[in-house]
Protein backbone atom coordinates (compact mmCIF):
# COMPACT_ATOMS: atom_id res chain seq x y z
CA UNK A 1 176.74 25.39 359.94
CA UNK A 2 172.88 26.12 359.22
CA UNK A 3 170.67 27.32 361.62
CA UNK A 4 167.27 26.96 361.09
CA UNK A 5 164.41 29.51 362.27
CA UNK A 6 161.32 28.86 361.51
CA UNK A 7 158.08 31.43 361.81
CA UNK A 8 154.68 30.02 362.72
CA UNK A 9 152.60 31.04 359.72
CA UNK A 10 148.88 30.15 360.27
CA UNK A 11 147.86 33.81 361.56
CA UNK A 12 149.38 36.57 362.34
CA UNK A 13 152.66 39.27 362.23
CA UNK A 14 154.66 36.21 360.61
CA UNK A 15 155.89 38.18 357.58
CA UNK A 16 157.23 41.11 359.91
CA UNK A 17 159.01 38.94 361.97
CA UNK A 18 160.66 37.17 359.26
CA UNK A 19 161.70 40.69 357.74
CA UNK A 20 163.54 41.93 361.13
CA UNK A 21 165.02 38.39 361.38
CA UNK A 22 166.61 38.66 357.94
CA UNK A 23 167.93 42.53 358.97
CA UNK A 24 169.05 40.94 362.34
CA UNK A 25 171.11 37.73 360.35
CA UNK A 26 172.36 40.08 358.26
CA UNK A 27 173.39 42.85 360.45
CA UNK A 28 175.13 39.35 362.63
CA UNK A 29 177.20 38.04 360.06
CA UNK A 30 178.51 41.59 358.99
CA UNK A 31 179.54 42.99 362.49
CA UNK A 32 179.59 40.69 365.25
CA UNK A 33 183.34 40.25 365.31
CA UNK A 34 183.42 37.35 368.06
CA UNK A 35 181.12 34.69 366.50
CA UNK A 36 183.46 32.22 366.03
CA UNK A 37 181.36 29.91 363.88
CA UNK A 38 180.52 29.96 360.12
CA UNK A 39 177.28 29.96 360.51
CA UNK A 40 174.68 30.67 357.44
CA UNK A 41 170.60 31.50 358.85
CA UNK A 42 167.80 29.99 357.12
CA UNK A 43 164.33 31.39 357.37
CA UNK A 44 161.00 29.46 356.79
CA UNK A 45 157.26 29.82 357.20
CA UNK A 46 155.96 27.25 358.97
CA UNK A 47 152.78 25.50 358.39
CA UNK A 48 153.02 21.72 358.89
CA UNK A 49 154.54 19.26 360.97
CA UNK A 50 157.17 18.79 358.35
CA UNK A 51 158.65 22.05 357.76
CA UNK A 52 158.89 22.13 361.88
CA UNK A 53 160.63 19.14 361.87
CA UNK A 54 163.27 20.80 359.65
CA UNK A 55 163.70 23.94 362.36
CA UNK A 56 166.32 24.45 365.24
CA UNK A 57 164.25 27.37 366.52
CA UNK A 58 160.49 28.73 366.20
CA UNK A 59 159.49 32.02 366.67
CA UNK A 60 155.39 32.24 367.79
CA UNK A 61 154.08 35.57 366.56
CA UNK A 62 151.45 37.59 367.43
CA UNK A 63 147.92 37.41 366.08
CA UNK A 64 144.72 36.04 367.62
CA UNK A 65 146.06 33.30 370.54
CA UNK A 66 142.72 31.63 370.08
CA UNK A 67 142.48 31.72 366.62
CA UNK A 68 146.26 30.38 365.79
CA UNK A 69 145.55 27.49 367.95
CA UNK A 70 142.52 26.41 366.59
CA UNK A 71 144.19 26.70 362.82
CA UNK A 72 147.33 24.70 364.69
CA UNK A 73 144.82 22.01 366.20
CA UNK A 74 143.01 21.90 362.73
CA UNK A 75 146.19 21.41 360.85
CA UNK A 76 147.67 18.69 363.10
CA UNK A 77 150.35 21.06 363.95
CA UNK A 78 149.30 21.84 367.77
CA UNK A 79 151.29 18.13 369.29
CA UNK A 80 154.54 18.66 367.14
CA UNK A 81 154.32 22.00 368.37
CA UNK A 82 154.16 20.76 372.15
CA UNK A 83 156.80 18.05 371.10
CA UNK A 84 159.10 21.08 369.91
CA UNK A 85 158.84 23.31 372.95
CA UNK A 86 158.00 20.54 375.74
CA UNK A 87 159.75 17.23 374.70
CA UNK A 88 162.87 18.42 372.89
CA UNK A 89 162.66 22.05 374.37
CA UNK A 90 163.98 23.94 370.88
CA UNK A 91 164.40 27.15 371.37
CA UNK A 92 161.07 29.21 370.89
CA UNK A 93 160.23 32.73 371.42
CA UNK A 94 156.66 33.89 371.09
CA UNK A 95 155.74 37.85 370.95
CA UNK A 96 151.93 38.56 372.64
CA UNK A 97 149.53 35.59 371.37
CA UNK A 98 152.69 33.57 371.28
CA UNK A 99 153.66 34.47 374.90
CA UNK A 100 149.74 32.98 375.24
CA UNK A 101 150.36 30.12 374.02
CA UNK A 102 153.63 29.40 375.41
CA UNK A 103 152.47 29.76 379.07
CA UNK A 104 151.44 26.72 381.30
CA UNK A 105 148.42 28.61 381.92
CA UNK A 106 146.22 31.27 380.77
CA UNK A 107 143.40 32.86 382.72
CA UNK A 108 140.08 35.40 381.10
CA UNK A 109 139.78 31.69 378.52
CA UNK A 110 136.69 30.51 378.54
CA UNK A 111 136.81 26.76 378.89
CA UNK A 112 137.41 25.16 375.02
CA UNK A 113 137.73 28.01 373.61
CA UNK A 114 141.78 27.70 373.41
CA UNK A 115 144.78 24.90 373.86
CA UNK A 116 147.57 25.95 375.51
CA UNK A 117 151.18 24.86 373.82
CA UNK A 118 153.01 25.51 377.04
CA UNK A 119 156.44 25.31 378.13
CA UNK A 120 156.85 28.38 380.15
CA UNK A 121 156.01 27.84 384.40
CA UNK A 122 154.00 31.24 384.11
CA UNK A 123 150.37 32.16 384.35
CA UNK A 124 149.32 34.83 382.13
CA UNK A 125 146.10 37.33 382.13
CA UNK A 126 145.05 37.68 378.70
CA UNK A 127 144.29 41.40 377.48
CA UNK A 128 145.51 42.37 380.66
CA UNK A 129 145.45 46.09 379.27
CA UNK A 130 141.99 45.91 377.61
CA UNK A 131 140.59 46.40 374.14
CA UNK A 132 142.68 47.19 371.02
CA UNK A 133 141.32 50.43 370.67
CA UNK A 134 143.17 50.94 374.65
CA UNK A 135 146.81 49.66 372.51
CA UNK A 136 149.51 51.89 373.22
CA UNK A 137 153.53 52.50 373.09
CA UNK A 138 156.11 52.55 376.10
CA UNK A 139 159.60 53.13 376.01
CA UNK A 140 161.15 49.88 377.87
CA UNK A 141 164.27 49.58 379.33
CA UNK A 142 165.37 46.13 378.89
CA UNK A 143 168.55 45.00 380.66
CA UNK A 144 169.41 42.02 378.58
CA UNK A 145 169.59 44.75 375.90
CA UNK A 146 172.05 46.68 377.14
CA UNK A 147 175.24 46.73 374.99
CA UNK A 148 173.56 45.77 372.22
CA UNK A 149 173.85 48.65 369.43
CA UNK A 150 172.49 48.31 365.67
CA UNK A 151 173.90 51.85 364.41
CA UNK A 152 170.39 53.47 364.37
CA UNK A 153 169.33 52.35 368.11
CA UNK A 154 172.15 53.05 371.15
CA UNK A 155 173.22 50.64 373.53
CA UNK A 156 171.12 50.55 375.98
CA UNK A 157 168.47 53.03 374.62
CA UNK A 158 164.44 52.96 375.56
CA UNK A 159 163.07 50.09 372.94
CA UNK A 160 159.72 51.07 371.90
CA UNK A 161 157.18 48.35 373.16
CA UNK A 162 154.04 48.42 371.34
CA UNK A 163 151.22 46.71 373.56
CA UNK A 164 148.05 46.01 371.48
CA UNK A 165 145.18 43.47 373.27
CA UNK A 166 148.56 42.92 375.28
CA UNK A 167 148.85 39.81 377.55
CA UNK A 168 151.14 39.96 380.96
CA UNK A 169 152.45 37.52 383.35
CA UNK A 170 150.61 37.23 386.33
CA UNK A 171 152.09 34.62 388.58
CA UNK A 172 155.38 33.04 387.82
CA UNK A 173 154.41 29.18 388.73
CA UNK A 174 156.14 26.78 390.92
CA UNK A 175 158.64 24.84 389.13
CA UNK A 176 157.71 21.55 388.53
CA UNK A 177 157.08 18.86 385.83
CA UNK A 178 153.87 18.76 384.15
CA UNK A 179 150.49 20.68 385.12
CA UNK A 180 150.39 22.78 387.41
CA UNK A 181 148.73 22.73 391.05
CA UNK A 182 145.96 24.24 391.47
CA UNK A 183 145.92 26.01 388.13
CA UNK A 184 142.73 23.88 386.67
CA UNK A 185 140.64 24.56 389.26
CA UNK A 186 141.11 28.54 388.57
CA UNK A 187 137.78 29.73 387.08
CA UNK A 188 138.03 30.84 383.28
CA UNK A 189 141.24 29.30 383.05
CA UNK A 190 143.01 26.66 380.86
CA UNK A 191 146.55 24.82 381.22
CA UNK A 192 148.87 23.32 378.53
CA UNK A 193 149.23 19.22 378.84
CA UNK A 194 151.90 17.34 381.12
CA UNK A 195 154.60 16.94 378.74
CA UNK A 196 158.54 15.19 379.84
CA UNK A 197 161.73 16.36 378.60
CA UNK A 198 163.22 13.80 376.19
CA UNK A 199 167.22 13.88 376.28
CA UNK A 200 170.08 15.19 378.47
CA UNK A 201 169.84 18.70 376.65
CA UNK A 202 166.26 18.96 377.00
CA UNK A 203 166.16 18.02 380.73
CA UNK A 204 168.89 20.54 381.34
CA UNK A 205 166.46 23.23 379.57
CA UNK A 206 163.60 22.56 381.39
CA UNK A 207 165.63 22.76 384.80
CA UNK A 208 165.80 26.48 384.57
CA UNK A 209 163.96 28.81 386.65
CA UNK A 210 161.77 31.62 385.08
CA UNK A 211 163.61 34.76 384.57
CA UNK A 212 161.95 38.07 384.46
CA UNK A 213 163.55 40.09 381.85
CA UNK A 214 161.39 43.21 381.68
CA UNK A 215 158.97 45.11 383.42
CA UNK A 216 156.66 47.48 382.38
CA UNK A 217 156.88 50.01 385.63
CA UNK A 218 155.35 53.56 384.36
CA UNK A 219 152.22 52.36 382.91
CA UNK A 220 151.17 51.44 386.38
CA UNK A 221 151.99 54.60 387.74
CA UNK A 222 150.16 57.06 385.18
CA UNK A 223 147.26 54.76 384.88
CA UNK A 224 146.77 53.89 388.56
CA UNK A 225 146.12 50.10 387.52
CA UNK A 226 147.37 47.39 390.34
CA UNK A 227 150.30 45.52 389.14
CA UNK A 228 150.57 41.85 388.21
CA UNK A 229 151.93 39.80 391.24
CA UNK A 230 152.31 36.17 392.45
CA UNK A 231 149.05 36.52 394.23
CA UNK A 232 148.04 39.73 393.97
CA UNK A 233 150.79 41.29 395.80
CA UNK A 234 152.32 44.56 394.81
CA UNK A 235 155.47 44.43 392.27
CA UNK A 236 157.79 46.78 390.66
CA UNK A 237 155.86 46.78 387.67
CA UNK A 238 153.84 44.35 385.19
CA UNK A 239 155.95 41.53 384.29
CA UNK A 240 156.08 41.58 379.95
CA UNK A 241 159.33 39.44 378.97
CA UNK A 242 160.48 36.00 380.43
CA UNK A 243 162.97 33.57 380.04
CA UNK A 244 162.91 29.89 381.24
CA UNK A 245 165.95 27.99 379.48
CA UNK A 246 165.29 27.58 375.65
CA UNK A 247 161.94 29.42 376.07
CA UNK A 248 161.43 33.05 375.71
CA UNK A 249 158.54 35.21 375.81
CA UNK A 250 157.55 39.07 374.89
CA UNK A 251 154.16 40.53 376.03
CA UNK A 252 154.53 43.10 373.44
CA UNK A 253 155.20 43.06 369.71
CA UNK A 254 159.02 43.43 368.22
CA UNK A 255 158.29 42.72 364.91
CA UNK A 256 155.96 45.70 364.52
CA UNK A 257 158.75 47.88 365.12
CA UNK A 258 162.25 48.66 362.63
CA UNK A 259 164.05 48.27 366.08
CA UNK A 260 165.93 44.65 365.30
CA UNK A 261 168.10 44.37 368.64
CA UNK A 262 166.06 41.83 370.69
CA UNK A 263 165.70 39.81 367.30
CA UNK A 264 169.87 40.56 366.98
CA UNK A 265 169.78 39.23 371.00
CA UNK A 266 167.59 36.19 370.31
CA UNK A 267 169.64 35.37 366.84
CA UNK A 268 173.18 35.13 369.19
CA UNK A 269 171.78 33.09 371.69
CA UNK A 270 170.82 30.27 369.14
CA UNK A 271 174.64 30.91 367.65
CA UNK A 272 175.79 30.32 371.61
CA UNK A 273 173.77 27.48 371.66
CA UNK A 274 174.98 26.10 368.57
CA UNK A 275 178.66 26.93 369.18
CA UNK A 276 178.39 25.02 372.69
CA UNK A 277 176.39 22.21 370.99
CA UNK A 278 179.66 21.95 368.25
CA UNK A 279 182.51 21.97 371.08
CA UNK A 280 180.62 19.03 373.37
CA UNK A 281 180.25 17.44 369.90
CA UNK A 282 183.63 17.66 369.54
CA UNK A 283 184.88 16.90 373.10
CA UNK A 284 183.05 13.64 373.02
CA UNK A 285 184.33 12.54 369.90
């Protein structure tokens, strides 16, 4: 069985993601004793409509949020994109200006100056952390990590977050289908298009609740900034990974790093996904 990943490739950290997802595959199929599949990973650059149509799973790098959607928009990429995520809800994961682009809506935007792909009920404040030359490192601790051990990094070890023009979620949005209330009448802010689930698998994906994954406590604390919230209520910490089904989203960048467990984490759930996809396949034949 064939799984295929693509990367979008219009602007960006595309090559270094692609380069940890070929460690991660390989570092899979060598020691992870209970996939039970024969499973081969394919890799592709993605440009066109085309070449997506060819892909299981996308991965959204980061780059310039503004500046990939304009390319995506220019290409005719930016619908099969939304039909990807929002109608057939493939699994996607998007690292900083994906997480951008990936959220329902996205505030600091000045009005046409950026589409929204959505598929992710969150709100996010772009450059939440300031200007690149205010980029940094944190050591994270990321639960859905733990037990996850590549030789070189321990299970359940800090994984070293680096945060560069850094979005972060700022309000995890009601749940519902389409755009969201109250979100376009938010000044400097712009929302993805109403989009509906096609398919029993699809619908089941977009049922799921946002999950927060990982926080980013201790940069709060040493810099005395007011953490993200709902509505401006205090929280644990600034929220920089979610989950909501297929969907997955990093405020920081992975692929900058030589650290390949959350690309090793993402990698298994597609195998999951494509091992329960193969025994319903099988039960209703």
């Amino acid at each position: 069985m064939n799984i295929t990943v693509g990367v979008l490739a219009l602007q960006g950290a595309f090559r270094e993601h692609l380069h940890l997802l070929q460690r991660a595959s390989e570092y899979i199929l060598k020691n992870v004793l209970d996939a039970r599949l024969d499973i081969t990973f394919v890799f592709h650059e993605i440009r066109t409509a085309e070449k997506l149509s060819l892909c299981d799973a996308l991965i959204i790098p980061g780059g310039e949020s503004t500046t990939i959607s304009l390319v995506a928009a220019r290409s005719n990429l930016l619908e099969p994109l939304r039909d990807f995520v929002k109608l057939q809800r493939k699994p996607t994961w998007g690292t900083c200006a994906g997480l951008i682009l990936l959220a329902e809506s996205a505030n600091r935007t000045k009005q046409g100056g950026q589409e929204l792909i959505g598929g992710l009920d969150v709100r996010v404040n772009r450059n939440h952390f300031g200007r690149q030359v205010e980029s940094f490192v944190a050591d994270l601790d990321l639960p859905f990590l733990h037990g996850i051990s590549t030789g070189t990094d321990g299970a359940g070890s800090a994984f070293q977050g680096i945060f560069i023009r850094a979005p972060v979620v700022e309000r995890i949005l009601p749940h519902v289908q389409g755009e969201q209330k109250g979100e376009e009448q938010r000044q400097d802010t712009v929302i993805a298009p109403l989009r509906q689930a096609e398919g029993v698998e699809a619908r089941r994906a977009l049922s799921k609740d946002v999950e927060v994954l990982g926080l980013l406590p201790d940069r709060i604390k040493k810099a005395g900034l007011k953490a993200s919230s709902g509505e401006g209520e205090a929280e644990a910490g600034d929220i920089i990974a979610v989950r909501q089904g297929n969907v997955f989203g990093t405020s920081f960048h992975p692929e900058l790093t030589g650290d390949i467990r959350i690309h090793v984490w993402w990698l298994r759930q597609l195998m999951q996904r494509a091992e329960e996809f193969e025994n319903s396949s099988l039960a209703d034949g």
